[in-house]
N, C-alpha and C. Protein backbone atom coordinates (compact mmCIF):
# COMPACT_ATOMS: atom_id res chain seq x y z
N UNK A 1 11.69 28.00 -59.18
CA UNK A 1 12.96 27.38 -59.57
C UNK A 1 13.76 28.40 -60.36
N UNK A 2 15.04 28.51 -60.09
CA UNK A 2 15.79 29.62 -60.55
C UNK A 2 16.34 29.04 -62.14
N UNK A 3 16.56 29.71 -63.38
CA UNK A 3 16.93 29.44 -63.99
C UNK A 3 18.20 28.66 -63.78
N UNK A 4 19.04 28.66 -63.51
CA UNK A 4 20.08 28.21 -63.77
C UNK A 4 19.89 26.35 -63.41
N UNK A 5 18.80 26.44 -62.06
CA UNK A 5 18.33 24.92 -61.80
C UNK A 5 17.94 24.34 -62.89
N UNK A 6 16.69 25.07 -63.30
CA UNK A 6 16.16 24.74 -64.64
C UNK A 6 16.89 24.25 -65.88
N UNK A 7 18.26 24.80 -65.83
CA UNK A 7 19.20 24.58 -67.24
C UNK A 7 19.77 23.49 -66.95
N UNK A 8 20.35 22.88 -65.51
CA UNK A 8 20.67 22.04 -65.12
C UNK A 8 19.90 20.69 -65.40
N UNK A 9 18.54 20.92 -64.85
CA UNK A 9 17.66 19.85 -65.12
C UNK A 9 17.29 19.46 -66.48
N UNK A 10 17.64 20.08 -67.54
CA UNK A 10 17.28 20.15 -68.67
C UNK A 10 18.64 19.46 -69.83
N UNK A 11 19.70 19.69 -68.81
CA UNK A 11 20.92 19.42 -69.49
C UNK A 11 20.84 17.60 -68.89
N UNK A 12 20.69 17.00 -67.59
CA UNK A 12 20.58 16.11 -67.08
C UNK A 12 19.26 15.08 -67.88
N UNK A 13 18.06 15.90 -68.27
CA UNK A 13 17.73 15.21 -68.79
C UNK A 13 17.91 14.71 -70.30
N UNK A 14 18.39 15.82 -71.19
CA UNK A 14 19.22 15.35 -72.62
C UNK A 14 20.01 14.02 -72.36
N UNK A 15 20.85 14.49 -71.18
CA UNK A 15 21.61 13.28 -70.76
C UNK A 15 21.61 12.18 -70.54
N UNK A 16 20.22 11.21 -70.99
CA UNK A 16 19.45 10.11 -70.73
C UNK A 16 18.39 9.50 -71.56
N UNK A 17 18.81 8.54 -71.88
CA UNK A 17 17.69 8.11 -72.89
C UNK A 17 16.82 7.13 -72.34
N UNK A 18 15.56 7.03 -72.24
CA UNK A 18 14.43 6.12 -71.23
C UNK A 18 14.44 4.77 -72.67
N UNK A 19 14.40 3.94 -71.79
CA UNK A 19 14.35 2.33 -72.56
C UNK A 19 13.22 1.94 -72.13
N UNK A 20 12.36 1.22 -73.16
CA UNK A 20 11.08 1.19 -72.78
C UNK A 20 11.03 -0.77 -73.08
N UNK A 21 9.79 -1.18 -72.78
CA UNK A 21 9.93 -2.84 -72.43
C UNK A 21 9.38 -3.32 -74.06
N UNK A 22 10.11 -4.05 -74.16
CA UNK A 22 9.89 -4.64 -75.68
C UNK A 22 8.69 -5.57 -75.94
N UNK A 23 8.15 -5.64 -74.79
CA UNK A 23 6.98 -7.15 -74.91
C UNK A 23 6.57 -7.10 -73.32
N UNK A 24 5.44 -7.45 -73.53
CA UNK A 24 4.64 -7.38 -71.87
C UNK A 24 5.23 -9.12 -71.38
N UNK A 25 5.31 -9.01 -70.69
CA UNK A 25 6.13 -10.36 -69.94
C UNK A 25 7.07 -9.81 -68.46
N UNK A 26 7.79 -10.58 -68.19
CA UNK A 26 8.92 -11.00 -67.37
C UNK A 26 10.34 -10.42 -67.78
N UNK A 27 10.33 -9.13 -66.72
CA UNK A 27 11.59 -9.00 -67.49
C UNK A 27 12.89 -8.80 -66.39
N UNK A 28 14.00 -9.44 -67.65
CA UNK A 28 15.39 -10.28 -66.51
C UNK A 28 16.69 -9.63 -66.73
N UNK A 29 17.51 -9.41 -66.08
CA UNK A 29 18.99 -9.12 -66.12
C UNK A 29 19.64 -9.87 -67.02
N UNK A 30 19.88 -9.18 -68.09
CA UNK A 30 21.16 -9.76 -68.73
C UNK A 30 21.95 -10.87 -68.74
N UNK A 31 22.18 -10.46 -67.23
CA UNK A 31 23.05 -11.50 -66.65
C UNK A 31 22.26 -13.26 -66.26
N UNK A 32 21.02 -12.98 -66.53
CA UNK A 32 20.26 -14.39 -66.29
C UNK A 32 19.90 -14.72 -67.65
N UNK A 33 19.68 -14.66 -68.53
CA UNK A 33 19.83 -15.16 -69.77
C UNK A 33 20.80 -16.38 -69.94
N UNK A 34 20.18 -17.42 -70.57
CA UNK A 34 20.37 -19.12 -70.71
C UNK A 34 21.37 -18.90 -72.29
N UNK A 35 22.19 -17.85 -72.18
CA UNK A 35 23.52 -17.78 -73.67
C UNK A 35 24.71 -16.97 -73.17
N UNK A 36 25.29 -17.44 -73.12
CA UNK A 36 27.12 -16.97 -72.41
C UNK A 36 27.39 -15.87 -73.51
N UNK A 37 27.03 -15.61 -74.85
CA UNK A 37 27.48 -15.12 -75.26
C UNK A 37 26.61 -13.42 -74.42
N UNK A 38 25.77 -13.23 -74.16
CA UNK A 38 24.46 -12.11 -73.95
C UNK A 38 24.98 -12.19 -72.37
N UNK A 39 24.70 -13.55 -71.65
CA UNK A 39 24.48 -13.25 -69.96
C UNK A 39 26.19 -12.44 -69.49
N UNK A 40 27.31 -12.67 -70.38
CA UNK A 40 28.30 -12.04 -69.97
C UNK A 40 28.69 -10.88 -71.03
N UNK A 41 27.61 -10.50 -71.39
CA UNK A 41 28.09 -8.71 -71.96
C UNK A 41 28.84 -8.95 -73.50
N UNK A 42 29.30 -9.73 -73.74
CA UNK A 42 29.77 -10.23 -74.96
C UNK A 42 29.85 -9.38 -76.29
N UNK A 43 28.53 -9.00 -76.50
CA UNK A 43 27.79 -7.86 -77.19
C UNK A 43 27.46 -6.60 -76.54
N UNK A 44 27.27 -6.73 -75.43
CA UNK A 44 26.89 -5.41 -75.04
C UNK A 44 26.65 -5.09 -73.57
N UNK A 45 26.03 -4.35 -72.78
CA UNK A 45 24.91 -4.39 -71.70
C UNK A 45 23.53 -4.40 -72.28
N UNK A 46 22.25 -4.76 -71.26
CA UNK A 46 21.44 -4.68 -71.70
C UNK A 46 20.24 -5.48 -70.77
N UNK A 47 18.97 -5.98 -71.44
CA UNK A 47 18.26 -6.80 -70.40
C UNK A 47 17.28 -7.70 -71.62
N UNK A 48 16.47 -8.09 -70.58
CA UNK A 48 15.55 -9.49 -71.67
C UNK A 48 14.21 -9.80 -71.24
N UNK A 49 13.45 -9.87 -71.81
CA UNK A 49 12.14 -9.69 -71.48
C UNK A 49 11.50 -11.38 -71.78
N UNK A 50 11.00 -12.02 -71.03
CA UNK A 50 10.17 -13.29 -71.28
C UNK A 50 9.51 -12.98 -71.90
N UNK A 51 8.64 -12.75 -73.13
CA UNK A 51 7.61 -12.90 -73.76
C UNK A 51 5.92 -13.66 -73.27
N UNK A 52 5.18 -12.45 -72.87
CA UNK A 52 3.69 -13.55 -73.33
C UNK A 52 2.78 -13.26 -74.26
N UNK A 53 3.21 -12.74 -74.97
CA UNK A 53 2.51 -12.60 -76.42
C UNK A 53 3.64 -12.63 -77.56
N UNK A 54 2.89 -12.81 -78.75
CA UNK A 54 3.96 -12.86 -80.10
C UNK A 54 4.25 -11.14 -80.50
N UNK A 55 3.92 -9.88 -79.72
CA UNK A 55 4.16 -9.00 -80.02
C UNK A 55 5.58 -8.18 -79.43
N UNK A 56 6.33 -7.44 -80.93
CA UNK A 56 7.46 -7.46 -79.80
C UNK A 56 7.47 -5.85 -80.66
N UNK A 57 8.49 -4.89 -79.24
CA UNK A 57 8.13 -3.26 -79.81
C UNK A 57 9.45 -2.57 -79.66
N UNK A 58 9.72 -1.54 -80.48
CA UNK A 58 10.99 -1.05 -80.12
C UNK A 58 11.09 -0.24 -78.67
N UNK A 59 12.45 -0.43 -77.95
CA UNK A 59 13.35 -0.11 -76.58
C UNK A 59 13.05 0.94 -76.77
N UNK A 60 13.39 1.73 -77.98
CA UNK A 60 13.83 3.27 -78.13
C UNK A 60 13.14 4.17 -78.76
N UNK A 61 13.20 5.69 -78.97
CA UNK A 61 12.71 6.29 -80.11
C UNK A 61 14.40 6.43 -81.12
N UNK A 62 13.86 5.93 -82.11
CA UNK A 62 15.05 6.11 -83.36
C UNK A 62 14.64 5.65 -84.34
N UNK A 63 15.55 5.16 -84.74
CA UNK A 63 15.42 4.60 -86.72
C UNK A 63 16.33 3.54 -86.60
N UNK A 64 15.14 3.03 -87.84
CA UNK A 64 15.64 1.30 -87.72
C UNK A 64 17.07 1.29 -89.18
N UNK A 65 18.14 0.60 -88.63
CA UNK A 65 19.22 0.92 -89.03
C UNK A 65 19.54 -0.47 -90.22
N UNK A 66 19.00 -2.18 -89.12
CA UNK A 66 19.38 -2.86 -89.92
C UNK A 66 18.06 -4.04 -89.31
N UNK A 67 17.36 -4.91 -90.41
CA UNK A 67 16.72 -5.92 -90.38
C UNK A 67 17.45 -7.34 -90.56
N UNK A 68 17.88 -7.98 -90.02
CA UNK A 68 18.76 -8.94 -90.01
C UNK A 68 17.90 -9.89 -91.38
N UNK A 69 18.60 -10.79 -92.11
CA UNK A 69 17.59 -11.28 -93.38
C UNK A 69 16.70 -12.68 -92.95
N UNK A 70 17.35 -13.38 -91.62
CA UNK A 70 16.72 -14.33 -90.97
C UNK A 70 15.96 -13.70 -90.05
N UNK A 71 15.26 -12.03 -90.11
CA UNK A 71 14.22 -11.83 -89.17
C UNK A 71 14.34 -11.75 -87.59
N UNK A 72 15.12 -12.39 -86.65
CA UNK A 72 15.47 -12.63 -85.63
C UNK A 72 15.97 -11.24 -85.10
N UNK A 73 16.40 -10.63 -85.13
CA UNK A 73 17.26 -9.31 -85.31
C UNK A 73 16.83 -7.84 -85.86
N UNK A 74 17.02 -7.15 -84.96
CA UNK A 74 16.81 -5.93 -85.48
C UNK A 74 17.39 -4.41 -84.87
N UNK A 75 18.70 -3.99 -86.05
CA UNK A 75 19.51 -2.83 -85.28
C UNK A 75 18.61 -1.50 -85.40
N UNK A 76 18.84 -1.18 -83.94
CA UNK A 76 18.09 0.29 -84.24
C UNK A 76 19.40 1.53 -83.94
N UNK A 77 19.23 2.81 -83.88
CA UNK A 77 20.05 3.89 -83.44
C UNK A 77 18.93 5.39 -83.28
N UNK A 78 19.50 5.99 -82.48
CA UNK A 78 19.24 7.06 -81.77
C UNK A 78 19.48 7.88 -81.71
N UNK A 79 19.09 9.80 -82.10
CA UNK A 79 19.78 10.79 -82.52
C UNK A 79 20.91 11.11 -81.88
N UNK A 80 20.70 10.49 -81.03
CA UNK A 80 22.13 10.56 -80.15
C UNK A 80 23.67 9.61 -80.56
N UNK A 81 23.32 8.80 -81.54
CA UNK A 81 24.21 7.46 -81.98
C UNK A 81 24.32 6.22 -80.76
N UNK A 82 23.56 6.15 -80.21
CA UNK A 82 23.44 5.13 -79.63
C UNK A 82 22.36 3.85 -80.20
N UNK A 83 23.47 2.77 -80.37
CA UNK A 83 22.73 1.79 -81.17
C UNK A 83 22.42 0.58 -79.97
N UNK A 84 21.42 -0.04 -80.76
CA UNK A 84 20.58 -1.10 -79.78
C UNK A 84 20.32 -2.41 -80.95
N UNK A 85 20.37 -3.36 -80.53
CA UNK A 85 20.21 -4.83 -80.95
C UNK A 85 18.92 -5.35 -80.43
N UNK A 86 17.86 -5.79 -81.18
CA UNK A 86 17.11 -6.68 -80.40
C UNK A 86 16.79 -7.80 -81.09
N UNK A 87 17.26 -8.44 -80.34
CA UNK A 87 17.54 -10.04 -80.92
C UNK A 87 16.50 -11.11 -79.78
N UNK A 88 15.46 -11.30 -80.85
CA UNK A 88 13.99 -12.40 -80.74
C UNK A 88 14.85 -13.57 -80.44
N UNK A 89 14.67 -14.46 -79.27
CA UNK A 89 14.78 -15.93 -79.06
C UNK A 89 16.86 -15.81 -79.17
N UNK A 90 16.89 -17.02 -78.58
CA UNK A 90 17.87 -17.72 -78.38
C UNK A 90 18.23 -18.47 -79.17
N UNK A 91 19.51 -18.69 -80.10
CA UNK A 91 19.32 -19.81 -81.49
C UNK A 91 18.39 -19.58 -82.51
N UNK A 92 17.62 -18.36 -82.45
CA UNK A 92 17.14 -18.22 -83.56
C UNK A 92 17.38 -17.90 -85.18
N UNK A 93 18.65 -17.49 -85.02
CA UNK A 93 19.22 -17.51 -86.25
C UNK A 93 18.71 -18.52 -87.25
N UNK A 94 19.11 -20.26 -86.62
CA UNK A 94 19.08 -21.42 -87.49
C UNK A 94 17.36 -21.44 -88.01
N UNK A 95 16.74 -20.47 -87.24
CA UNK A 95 14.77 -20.78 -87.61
C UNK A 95 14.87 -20.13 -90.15
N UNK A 96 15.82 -19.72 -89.83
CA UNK A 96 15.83 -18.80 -90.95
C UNK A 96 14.60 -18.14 -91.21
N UNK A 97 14.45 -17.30 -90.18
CA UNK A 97 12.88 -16.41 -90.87
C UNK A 97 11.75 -16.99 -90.59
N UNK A 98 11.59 -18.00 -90.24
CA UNK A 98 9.93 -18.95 -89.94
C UNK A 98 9.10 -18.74 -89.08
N UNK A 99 9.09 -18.04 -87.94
CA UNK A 99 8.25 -17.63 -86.84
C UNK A 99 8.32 -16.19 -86.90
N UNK A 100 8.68 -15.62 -87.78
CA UNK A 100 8.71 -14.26 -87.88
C UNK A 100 7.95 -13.65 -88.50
N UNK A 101 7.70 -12.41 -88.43
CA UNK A 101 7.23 -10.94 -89.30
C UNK A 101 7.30 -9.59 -89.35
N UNK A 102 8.05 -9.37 -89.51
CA UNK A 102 8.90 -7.98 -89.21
C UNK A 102 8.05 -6.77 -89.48
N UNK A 103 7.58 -5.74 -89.31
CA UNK A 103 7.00 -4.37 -89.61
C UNK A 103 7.53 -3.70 -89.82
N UNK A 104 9.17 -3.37 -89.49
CA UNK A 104 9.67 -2.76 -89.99
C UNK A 104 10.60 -2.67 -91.22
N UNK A 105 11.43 -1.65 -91.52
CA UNK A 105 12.43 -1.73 -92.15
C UNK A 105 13.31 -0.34 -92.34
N UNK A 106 14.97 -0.67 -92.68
CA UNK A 106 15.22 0.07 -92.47
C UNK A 106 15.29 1.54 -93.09
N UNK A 107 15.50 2.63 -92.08
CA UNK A 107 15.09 3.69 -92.50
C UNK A 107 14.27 3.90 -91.61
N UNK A 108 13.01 3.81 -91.38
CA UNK A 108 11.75 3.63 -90.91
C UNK A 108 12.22 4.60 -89.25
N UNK A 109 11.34 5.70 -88.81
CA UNK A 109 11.46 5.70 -87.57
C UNK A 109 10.85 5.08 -86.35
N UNK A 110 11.32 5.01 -85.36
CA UNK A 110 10.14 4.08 -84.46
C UNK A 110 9.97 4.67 -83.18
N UNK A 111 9.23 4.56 -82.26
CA UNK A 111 9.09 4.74 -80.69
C UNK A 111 8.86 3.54 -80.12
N UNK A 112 8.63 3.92 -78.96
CA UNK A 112 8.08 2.66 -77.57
C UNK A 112 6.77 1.98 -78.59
N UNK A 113 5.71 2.61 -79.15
CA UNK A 113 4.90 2.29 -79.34
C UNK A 113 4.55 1.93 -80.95
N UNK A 114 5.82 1.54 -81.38
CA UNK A 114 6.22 0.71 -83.03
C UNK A 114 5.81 -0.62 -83.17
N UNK A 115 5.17 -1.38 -83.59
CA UNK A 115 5.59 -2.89 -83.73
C UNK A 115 6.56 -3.09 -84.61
N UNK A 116 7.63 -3.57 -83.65
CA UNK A 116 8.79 -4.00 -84.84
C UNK A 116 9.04 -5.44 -85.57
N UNK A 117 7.63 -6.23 -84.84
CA UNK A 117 8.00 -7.46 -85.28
C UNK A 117 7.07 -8.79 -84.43
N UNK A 118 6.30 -9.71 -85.06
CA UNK A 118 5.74 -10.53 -84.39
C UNK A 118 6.36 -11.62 -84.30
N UNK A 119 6.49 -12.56 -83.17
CA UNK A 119 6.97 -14.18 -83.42
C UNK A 119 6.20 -14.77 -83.07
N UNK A 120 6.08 -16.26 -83.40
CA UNK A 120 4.99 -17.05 -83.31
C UNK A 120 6.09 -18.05 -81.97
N UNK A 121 5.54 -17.70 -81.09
CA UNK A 121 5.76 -18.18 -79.39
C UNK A 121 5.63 -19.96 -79.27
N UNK A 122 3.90 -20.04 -80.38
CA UNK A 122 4.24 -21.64 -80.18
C UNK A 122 5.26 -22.35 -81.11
N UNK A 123 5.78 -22.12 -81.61
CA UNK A 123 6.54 -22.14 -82.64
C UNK A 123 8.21 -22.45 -82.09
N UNK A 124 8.18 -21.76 -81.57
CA UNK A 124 9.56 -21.50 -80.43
C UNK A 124 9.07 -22.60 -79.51
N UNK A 125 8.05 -22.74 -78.88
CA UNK A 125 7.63 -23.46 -78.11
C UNK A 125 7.94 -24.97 -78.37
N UNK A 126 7.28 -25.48 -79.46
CA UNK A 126 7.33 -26.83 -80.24
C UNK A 126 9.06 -27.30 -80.73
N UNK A 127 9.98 -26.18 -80.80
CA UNK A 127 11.16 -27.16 -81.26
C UNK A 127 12.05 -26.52 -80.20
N UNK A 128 11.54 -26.03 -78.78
CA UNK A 128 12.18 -26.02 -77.35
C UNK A 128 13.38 -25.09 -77.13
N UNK A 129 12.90 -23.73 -78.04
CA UNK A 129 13.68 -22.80 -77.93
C UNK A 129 13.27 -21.37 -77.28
N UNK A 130 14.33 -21.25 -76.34
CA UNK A 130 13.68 -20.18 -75.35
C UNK A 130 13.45 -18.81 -76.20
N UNK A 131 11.98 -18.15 -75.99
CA UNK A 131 12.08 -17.01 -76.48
C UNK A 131 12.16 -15.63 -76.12
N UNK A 132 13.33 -15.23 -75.03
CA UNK A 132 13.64 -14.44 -74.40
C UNK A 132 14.18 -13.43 -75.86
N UNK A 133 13.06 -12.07 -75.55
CA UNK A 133 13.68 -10.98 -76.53
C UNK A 133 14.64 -10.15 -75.71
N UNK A 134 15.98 -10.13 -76.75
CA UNK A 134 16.90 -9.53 -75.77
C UNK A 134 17.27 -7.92 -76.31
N UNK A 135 17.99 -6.73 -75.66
CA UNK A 135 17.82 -5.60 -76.24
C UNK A 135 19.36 -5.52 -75.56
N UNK A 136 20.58 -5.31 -76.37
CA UNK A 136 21.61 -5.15 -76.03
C UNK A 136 22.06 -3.86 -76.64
N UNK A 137 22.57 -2.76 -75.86
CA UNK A 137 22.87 -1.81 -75.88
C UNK A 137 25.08 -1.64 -76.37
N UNK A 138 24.94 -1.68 -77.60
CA UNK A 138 26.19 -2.16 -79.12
C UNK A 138 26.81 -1.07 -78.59
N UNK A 139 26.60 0.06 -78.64
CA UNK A 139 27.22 1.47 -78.15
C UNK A 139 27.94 1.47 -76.89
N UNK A 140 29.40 1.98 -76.94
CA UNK A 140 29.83 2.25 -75.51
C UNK A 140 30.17 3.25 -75.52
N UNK A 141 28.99 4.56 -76.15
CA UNK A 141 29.04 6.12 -75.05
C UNK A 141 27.73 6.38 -74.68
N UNK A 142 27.88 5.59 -73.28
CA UNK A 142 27.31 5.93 -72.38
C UNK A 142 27.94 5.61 -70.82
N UNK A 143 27.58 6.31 -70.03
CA UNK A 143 27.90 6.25 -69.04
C UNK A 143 27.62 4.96 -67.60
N UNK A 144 26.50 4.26 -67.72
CA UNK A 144 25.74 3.97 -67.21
C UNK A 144 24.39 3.23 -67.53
N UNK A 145 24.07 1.66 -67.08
CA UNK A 145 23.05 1.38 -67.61
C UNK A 145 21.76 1.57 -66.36
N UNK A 146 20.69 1.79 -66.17
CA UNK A 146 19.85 2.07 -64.92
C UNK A 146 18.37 1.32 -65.25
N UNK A 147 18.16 0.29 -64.42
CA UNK A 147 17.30 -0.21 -65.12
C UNK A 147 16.47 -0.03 -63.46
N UNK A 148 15.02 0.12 -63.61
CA UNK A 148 14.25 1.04 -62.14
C UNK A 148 13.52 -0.40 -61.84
N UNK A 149 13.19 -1.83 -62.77
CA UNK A 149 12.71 -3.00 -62.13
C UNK A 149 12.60 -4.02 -63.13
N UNK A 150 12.23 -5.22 -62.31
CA UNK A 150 12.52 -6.06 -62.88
C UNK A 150 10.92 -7.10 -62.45
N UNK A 151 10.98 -8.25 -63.16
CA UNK A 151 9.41 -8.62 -62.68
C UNK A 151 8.63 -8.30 -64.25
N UNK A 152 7.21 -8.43 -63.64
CA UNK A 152 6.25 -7.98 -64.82
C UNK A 152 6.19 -6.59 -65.26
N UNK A 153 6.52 -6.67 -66.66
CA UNK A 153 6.69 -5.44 -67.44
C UNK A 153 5.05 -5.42 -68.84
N UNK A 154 4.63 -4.29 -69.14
CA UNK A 154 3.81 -4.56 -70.12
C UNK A 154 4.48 -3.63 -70.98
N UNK A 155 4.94 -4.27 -72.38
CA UNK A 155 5.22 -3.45 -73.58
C UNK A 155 5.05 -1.91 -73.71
N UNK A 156 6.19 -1.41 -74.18
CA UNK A 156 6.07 0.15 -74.15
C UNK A 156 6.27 1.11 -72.97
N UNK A 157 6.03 0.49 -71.68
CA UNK A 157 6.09 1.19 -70.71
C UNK A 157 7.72 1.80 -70.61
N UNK A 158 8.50 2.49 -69.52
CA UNK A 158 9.43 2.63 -69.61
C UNK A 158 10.54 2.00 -68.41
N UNK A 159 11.15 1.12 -68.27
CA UNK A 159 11.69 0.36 -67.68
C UNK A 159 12.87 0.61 -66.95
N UNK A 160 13.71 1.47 -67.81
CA UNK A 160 15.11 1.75 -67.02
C UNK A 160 15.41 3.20 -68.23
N UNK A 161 16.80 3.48 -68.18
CA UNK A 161 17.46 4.47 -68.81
C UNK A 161 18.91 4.25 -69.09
N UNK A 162 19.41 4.80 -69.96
CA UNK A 162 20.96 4.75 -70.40
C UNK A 162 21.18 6.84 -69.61
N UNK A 163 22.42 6.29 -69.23
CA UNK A 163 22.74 8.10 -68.90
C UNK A 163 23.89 8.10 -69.87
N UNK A 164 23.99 9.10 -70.49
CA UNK A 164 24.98 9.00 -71.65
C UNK A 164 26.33 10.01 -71.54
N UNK A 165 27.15 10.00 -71.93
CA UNK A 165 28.75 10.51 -71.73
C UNK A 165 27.98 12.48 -71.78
């Protein structure tokens, strides 16, 4: 491979940040999410993972920026300034903190393989609130969202990519 390929491929890949699956489960388009505010971009692009365990992990490698104080929530960002939302359950705001446990905080750096946070599933379960973890991508420099599948995902793996300006 001639250098100059090489610089190419190297510049293409800076150019991309790999998003990794937040929770081993089911994971869905954006656009199928049961909240108008998320299924139509409202906040962001992005995707949502069904949950089958109470373990949930950061999308990205970065630093955790903001811990929401009801737990539900958690902003991250990326040396690149690309920020990410991941927001546990649907309506979870009103839980104020009760099925939660956060590991992180901010400051803190994280990867694919962070726990950023446990929820208690039956919990969500018992007062009939869906607990789709959602990862909405707040930042608009990027070019492109690329997500490679959809279906069963196991935590950490890498799922899709952002290609960035």
């Amino acid at each position: 491979m001639s250098d100059i390929n090489l610089f190419k491929r190297r510049k293409k890949e800076l150019n991309k940040l790999n998003l990794y699956s937040v929770a081993t489960g089911e994971l869905i388009p954006i656009t199928k999410v049961n909240d108008e505010v998320f299924s139509k971009k409202m906040l962001g692009d992005g995707y949502a993972v069904k949950p089958k365990d109470d373990n949930i992990y950061s999308p990205i490698k970065g630093e955790v920026v903001s811990v929401f104080p009801t737990k539900h929530a958690i902003g991250l960002k990326n040396d690149c300034g690309i920020e990410v939302l991941v927001h546990i359950g649907i309506d979870t705001v009103n839980l104020k903190g009760e099925p939660f446990e956060v590991s992180v905080k901010a400051g803190d750096i994280v990867d694919n393989n962070t726990l950023l946070a446990t929820v208690n599933l039956n919990v969500l379960e018992e007062k009939e609130i869906i607990s789709d973890v959602l990862v909405i991508i707040t930042s608009d420099s990027y070019k492109n969202l690329e997500m490679f599948q959809y279906g069963q995902v196991e935590a950490g793996h890498i799922i899709g990519s952002l290609h960035l300006r």
